[in-house]
N, C-alpha and C. Protein backbone atom coordinates (compact mmCIF):
# COMPACT_ATOMS: atom_id res chain seq x y z
N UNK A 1 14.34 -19.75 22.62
CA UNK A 1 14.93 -19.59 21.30
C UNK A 1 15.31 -20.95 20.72
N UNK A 2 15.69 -21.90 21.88
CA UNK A 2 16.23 -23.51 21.08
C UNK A 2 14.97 -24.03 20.54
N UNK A 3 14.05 -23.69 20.80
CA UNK A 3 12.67 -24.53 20.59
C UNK A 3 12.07 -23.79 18.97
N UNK A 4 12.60 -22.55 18.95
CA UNK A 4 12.15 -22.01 17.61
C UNK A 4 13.27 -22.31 16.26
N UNK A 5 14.31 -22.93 17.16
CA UNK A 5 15.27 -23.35 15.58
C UNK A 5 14.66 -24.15 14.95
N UNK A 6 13.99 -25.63 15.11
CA UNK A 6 13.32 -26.68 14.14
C UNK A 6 12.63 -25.63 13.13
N UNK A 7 12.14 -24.96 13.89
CA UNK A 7 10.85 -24.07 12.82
C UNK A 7 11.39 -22.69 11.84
N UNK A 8 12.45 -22.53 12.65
CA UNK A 8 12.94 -21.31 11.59
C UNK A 8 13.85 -22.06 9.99
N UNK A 9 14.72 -23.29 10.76
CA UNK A 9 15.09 -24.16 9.79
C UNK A 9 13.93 -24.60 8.56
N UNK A 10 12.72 -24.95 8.98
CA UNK A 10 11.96 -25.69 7.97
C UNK A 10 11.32 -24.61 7.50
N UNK A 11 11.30 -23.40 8.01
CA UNK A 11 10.37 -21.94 6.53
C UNK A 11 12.14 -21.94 5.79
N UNK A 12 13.13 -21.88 6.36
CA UNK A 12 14.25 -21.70 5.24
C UNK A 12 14.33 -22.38 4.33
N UNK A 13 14.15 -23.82 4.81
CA UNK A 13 13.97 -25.11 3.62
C UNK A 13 13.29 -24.60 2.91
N UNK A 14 11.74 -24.61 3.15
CA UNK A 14 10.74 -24.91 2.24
C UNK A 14 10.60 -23.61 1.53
N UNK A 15 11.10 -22.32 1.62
CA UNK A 15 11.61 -20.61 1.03
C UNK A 15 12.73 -21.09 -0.02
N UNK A 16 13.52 -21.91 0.15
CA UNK A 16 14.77 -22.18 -0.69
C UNK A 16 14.47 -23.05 -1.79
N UNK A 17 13.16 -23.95 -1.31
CA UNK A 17 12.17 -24.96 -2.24
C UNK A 17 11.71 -24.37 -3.11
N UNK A 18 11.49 -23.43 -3.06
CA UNK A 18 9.87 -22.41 -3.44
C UNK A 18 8.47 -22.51 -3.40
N UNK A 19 8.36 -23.43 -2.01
CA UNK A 19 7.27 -23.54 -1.11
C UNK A 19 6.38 -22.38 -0.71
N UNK A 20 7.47 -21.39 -0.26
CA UNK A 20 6.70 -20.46 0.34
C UNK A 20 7.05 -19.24 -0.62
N UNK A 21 6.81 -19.10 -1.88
CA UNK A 21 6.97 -18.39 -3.02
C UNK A 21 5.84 -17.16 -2.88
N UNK A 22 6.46 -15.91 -2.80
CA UNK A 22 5.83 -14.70 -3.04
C UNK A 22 6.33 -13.75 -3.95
N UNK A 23 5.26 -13.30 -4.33
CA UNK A 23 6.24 -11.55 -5.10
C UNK A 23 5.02 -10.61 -5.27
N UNK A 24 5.47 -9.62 -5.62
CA UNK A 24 4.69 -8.05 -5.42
C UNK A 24 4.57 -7.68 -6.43
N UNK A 25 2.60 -7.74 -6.14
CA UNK A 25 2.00 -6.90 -7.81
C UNK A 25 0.84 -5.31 -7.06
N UNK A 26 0.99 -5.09 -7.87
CA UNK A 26 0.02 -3.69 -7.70
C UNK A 26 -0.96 -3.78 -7.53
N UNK A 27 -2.14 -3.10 -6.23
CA UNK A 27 -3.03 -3.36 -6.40
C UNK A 27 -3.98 -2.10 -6.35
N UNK A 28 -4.90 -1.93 -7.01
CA UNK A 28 -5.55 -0.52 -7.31
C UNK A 28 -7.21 -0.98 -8.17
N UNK A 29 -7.56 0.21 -8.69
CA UNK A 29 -8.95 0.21 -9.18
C UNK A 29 -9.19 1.27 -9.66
N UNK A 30 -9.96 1.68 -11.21
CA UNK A 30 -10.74 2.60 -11.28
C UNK A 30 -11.99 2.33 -11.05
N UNK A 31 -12.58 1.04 -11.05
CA UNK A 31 -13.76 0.39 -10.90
C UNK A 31 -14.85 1.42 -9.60
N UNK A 32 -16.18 2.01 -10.17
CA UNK A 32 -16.69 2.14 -8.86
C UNK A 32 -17.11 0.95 -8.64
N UNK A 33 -16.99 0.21 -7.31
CA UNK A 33 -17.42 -1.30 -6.81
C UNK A 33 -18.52 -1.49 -6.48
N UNK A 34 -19.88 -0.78 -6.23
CA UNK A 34 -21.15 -0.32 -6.08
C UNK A 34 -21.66 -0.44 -7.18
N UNK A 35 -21.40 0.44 -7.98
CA UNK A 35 -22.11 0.28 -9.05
C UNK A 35 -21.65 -1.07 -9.97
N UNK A 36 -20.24 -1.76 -10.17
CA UNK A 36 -20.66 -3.20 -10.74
C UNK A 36 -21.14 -4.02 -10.34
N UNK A 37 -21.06 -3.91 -8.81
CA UNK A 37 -21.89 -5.19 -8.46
C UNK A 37 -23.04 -5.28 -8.82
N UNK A 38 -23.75 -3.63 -8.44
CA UNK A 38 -25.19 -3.98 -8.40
C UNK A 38 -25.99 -4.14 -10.37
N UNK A 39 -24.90 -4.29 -10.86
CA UNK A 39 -24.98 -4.42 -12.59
C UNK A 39 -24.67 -5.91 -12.73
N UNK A 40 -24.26 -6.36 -11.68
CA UNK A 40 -24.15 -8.54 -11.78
C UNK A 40 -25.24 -9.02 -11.25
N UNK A 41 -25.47 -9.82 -11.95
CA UNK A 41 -26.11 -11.05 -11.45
C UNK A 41 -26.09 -12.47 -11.12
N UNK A 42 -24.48 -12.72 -11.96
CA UNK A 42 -24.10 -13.86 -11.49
C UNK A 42 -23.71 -14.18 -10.45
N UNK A 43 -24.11 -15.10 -9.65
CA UNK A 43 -23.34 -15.14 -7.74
C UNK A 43 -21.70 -15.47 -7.91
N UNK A 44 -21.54 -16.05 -9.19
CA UNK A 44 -20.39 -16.53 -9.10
C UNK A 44 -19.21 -15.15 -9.32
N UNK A 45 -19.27 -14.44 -9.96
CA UNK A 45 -18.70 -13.36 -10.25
C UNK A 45 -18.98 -12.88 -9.46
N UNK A 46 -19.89 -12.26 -8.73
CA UNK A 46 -20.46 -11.13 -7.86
C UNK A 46 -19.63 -11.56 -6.27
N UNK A 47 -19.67 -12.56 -5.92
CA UNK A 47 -18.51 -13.00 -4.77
C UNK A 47 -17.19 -12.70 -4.95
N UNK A 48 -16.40 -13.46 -6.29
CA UNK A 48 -15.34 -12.63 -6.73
C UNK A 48 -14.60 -11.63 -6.80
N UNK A 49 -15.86 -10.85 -7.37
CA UNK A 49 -15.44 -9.31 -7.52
C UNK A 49 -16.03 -8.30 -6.22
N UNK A 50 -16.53 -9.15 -4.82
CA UNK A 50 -16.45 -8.65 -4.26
C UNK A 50 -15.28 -7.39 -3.77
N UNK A 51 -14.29 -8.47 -3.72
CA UNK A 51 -12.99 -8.05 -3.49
C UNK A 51 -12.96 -6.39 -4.18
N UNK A 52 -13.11 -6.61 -4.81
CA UNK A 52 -13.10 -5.17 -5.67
C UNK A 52 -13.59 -3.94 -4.40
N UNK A 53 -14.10 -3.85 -3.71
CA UNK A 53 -14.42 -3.00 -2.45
C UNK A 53 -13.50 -2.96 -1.35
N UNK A 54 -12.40 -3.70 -1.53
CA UNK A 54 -10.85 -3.28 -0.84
C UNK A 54 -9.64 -3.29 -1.19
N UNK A 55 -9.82 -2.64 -2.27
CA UNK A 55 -8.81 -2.35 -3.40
C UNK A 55 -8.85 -0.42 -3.50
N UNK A 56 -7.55 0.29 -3.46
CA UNK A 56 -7.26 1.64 -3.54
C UNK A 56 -8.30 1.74 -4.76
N UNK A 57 -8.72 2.90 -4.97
CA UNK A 57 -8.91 3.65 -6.12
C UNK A 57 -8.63 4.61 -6.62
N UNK A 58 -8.26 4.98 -7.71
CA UNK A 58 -7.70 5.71 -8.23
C UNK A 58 -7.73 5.94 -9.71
N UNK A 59 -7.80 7.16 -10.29
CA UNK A 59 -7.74 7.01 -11.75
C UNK A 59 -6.56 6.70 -12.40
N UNK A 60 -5.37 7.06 -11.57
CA UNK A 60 -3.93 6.39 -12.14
C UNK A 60 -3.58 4.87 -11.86
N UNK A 61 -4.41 4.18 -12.00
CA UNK A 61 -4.85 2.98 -12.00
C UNK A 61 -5.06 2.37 -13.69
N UNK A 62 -5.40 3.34 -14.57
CA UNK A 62 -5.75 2.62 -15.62
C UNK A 62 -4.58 2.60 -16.71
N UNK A 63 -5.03 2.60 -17.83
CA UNK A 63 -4.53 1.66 -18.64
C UNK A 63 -2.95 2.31 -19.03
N UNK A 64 -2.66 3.15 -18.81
CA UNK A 64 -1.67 4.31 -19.24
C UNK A 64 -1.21 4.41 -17.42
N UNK A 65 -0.58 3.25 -17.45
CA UNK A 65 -0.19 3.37 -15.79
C UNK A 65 1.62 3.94 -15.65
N UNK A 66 1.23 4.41 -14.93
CA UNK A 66 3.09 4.93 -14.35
C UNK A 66 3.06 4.69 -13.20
N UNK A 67 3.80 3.82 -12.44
CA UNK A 67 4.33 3.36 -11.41
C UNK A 67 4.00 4.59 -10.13
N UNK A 68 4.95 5.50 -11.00
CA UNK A 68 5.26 6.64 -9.73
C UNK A 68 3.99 7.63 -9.66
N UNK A 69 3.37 7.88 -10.73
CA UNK A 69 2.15 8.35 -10.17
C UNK A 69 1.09 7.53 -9.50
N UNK A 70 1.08 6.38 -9.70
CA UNK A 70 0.03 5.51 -9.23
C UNK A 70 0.43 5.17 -7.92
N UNK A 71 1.45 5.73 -7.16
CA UNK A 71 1.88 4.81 -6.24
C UNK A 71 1.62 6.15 -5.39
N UNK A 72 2.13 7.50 -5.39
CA UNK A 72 1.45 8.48 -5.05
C UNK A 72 0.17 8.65 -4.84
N UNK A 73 -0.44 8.47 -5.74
CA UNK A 73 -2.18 8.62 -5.85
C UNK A 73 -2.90 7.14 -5.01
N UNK A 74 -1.90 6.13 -4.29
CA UNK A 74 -2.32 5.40 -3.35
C UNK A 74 -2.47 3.91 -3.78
N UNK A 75 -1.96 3.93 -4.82
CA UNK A 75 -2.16 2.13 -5.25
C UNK A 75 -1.38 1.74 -4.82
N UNK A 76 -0.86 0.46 -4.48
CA UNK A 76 -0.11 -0.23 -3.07
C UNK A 76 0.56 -1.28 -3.91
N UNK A 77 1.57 -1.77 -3.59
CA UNK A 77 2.07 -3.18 -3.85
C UNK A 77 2.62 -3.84 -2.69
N UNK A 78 1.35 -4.91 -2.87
CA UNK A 78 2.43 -5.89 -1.71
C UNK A 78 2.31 -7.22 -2.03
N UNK A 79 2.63 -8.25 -0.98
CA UNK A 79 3.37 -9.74 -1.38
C UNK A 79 2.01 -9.99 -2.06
N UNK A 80 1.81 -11.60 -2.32
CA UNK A 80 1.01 -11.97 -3.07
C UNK A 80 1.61 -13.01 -3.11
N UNK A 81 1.31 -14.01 -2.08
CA UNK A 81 1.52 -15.26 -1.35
C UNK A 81 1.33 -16.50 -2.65
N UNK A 82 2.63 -17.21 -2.98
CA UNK A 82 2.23 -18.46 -3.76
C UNK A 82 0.72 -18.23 -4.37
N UNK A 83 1.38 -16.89 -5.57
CA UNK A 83 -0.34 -16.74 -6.57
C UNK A 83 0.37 -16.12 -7.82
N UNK A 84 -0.52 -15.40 -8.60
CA UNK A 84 -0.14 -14.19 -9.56
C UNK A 84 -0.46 -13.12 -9.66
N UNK A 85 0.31 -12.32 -10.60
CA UNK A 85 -0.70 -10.72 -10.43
C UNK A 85 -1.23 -11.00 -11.36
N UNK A 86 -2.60 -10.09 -11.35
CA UNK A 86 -3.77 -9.63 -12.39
C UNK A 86 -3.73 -8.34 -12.84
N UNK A 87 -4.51 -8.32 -14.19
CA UNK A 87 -4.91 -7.06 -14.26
C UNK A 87 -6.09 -7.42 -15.38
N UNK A 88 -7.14 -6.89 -14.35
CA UNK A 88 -8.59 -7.10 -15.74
C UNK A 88 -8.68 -5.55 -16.07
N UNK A 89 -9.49 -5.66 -17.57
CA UNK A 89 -9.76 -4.54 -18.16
C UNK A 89 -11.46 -4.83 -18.50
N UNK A 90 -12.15 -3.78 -18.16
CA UNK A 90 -13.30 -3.98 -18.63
C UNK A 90 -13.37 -2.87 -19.73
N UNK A 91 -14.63 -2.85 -20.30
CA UNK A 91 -14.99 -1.72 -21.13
C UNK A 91 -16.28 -1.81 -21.57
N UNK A 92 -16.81 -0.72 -21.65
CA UNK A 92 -17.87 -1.25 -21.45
C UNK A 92 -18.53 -0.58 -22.91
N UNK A 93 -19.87 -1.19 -23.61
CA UNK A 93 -20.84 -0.76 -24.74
C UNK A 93 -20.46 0.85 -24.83
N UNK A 94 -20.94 1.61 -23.65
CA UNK A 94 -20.90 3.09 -24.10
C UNK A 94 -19.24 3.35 -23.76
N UNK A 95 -18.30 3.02 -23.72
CA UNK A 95 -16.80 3.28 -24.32
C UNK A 95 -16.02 3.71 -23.50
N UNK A 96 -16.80 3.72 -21.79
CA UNK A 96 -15.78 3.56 -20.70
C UNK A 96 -15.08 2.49 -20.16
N UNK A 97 -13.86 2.85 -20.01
CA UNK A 97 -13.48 1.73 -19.34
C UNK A 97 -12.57 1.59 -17.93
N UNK A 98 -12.43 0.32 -17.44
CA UNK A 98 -11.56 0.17 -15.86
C UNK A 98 -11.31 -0.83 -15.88
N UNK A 99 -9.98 -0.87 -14.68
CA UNK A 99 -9.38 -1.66 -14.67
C UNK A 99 -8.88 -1.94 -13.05
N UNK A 100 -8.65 -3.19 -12.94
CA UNK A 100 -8.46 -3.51 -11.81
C UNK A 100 -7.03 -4.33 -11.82
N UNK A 101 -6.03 -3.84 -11.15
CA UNK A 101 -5.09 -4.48 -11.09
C UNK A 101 -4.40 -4.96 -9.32
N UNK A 102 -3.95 -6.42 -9.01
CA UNK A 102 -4.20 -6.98 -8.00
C UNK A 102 -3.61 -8.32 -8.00
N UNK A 103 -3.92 -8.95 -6.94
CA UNK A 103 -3.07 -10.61 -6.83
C UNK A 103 -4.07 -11.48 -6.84
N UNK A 104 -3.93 -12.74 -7.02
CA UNK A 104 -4.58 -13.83 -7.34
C UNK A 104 -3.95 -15.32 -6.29
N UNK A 105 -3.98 -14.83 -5.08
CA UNK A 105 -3.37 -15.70 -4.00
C UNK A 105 -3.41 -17.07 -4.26
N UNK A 106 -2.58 -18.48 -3.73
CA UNK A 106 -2.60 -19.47 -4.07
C UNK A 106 -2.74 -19.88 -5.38
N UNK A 107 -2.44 -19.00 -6.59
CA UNK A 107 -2.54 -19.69 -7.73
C UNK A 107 -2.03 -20.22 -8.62
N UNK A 108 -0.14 -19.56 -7.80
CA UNK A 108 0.65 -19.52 -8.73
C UNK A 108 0.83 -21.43 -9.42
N UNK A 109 0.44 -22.52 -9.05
CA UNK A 109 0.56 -24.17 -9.72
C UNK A 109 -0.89 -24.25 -10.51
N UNK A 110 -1.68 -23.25 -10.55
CA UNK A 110 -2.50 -23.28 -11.26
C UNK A 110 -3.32 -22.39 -11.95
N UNK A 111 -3.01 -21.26 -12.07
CA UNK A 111 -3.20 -20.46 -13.28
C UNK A 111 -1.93 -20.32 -14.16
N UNK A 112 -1.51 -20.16 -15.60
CA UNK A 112 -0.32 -19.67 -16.32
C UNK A 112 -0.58 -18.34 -16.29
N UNK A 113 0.82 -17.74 -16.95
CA UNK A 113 0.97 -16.41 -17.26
C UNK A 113 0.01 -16.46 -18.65
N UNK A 114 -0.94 -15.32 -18.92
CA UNK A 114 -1.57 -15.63 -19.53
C UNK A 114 -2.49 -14.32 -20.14
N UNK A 115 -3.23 -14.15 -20.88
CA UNK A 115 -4.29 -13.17 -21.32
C UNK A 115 -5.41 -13.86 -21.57
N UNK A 116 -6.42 -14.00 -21.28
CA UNK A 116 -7.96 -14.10 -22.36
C UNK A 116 -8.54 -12.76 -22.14
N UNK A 117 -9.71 -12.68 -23.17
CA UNK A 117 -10.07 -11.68 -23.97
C UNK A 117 -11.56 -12.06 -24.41
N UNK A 118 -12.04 -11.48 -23.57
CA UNK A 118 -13.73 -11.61 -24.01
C UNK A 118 -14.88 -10.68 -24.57
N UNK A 119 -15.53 -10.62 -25.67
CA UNK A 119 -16.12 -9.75 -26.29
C UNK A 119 -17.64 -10.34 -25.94
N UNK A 120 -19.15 -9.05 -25.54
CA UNK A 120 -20.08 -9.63 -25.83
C UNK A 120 -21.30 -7.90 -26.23
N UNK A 121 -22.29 -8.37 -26.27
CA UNK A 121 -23.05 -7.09 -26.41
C UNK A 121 -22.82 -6.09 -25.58
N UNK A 122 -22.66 -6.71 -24.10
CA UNK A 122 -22.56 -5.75 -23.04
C UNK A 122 -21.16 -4.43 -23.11
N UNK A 123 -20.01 -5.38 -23.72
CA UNK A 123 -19.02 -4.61 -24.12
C UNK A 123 -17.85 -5.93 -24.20
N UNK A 124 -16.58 -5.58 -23.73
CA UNK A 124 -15.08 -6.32 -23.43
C UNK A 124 -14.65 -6.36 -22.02
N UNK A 125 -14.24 -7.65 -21.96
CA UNK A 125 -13.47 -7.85 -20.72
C UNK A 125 -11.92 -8.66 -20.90
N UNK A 126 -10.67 -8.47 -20.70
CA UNK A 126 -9.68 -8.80 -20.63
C UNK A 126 -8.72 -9.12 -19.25
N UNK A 127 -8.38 -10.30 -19.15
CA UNK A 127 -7.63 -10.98 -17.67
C UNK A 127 -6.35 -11.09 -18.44
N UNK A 128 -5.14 -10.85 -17.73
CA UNK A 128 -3.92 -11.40 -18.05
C UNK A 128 -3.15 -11.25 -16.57
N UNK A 129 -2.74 -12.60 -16.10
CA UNK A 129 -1.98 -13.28 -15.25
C UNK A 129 -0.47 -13.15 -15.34
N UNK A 130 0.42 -12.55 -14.73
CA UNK A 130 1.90 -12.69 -15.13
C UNK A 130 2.40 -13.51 -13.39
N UNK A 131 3.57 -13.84 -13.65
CA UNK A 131 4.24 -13.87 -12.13
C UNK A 131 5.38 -13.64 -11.67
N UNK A 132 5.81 -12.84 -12.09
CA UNK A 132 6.89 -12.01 -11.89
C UNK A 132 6.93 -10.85 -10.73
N UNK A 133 7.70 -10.44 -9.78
CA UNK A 133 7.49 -9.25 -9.27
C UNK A 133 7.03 -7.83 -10.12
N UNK A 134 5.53 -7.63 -9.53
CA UNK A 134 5.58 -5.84 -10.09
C UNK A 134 4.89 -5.86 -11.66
N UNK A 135 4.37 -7.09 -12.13
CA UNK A 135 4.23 -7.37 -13.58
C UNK A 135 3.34 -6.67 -14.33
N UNK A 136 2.25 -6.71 -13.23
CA UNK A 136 0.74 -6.48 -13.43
C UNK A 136 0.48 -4.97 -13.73
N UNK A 137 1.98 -4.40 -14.09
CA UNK A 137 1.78 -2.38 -14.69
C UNK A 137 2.00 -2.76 -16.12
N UNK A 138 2.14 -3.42 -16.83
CA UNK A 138 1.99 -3.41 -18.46
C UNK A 138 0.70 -3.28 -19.03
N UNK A 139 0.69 -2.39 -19.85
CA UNK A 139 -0.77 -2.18 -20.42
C UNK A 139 -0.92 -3.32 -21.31
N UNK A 140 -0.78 -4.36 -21.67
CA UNK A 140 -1.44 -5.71 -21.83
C UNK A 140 -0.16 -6.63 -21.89
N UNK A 141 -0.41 -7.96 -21.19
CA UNK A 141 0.60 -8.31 -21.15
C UNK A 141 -0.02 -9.78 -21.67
N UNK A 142 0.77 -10.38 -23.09
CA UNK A 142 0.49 -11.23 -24.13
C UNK A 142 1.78 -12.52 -24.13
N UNK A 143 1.14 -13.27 -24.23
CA UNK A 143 2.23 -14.68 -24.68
C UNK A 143 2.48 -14.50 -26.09
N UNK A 144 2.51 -13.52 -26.57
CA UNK A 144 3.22 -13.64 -27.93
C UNK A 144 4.90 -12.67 -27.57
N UNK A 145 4.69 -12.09 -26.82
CA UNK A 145 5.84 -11.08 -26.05
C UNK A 145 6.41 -12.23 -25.61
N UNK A 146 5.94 -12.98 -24.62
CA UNK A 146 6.94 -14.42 -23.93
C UNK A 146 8.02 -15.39 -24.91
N UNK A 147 7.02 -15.70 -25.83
CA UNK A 147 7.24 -16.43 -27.24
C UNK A 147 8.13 -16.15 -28.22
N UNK A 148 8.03 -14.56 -28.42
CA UNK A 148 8.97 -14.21 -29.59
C UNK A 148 10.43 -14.38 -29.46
N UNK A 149 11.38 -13.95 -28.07
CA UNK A 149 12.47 -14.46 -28.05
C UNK A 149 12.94 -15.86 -28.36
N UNK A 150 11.86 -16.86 -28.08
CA UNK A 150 12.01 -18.20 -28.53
C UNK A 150 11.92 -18.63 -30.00
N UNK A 151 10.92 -17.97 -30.48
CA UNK A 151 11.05 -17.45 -31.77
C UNK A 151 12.18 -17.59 -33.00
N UNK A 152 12.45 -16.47 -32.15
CA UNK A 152 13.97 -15.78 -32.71
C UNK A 152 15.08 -16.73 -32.21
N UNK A 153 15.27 -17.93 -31.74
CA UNK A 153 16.66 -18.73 -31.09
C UNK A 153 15.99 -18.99 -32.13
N UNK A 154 14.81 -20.17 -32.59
CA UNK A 154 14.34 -21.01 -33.76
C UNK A 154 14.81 -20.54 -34.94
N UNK A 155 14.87 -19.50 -35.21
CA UNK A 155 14.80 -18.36 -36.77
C UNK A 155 16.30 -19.03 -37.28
N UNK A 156 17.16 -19.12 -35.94
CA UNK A 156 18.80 -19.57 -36.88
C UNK A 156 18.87 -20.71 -36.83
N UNK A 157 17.82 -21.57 -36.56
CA UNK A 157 18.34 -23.43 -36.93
C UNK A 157 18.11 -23.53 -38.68
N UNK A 158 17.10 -22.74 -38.93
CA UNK A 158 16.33 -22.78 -40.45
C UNK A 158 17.15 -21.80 -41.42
């Protein structure tokens, strides 16, 4: 036990740092993962979204999410090691859509909280990054929501 104090001391340090920074986002899918892959062709995406094949599925997964049914129906939350949560939305030309919501490990010094939003023939795709515990259940989550309280301090200097 004397030999494990140096080491229990330095995860407390570097936990109190926010070295070893975690928090808990949801992770789930309506995505069938079969069928997008075999609809990619990019290697770069198609590795990516591998992941997508060990992720719960579920239809209370999408966009109209409730915690407590989704968590019943098997979508999971757990840590999500110095990263962020996600939640992509696809949709596709003929007017279905899914969503994948999940963590983004190691990212939290380099992704922001964030949305982009991509339109093309094929259909829409939408990413938004938060890092907060549990974030990644808002049906879109926008930096204009972050912004507006700041906003509003500005509104009474003028």
């Amino acid at each position: 036990m004397q030999l494990l104090r140096p080491f229990i001391s330095l995860i407390f340090t570097q936990a109190a740092m926010g070295r070893l920074s975690s928090i808990m986002c949801y992770t789930c899918t309506t995505i069938d993962a079969d069928r997008l892959l075999s609809d990619l062709y990019d290697a770069t995406w198609r590795r990516w979204l591998q992941n997508v094949r060990f992720v719960p599925k579920t239809q209370q997964c999408g966009d109209f999410f409730v915690p407590e049914l989704a968590l019943r129906s098997g979508t999971r939350s757990h840590a999500c090691d110095d990263g962020v949560c996600m939640k992509m939305w696809f949709k596709e030309i003929s007017g279905n859509s899914h969503v994948w919501r999940g963590c983004v490990p190691n990212a939290h010094q380099h992704v922001r909280s964030d949305c982009t939003r991509i339109s093309s023939s094929q259909g829409e795709m939408e990413l938004c990054t938060c890092d907060n515990n549990l974030c990644n259940m808002a049906r879109r989550v926008t930096a204009f929501s972050t912004l507006l309280p700041l906003a509003a301090s500005f509104s009474f200097l003028f």
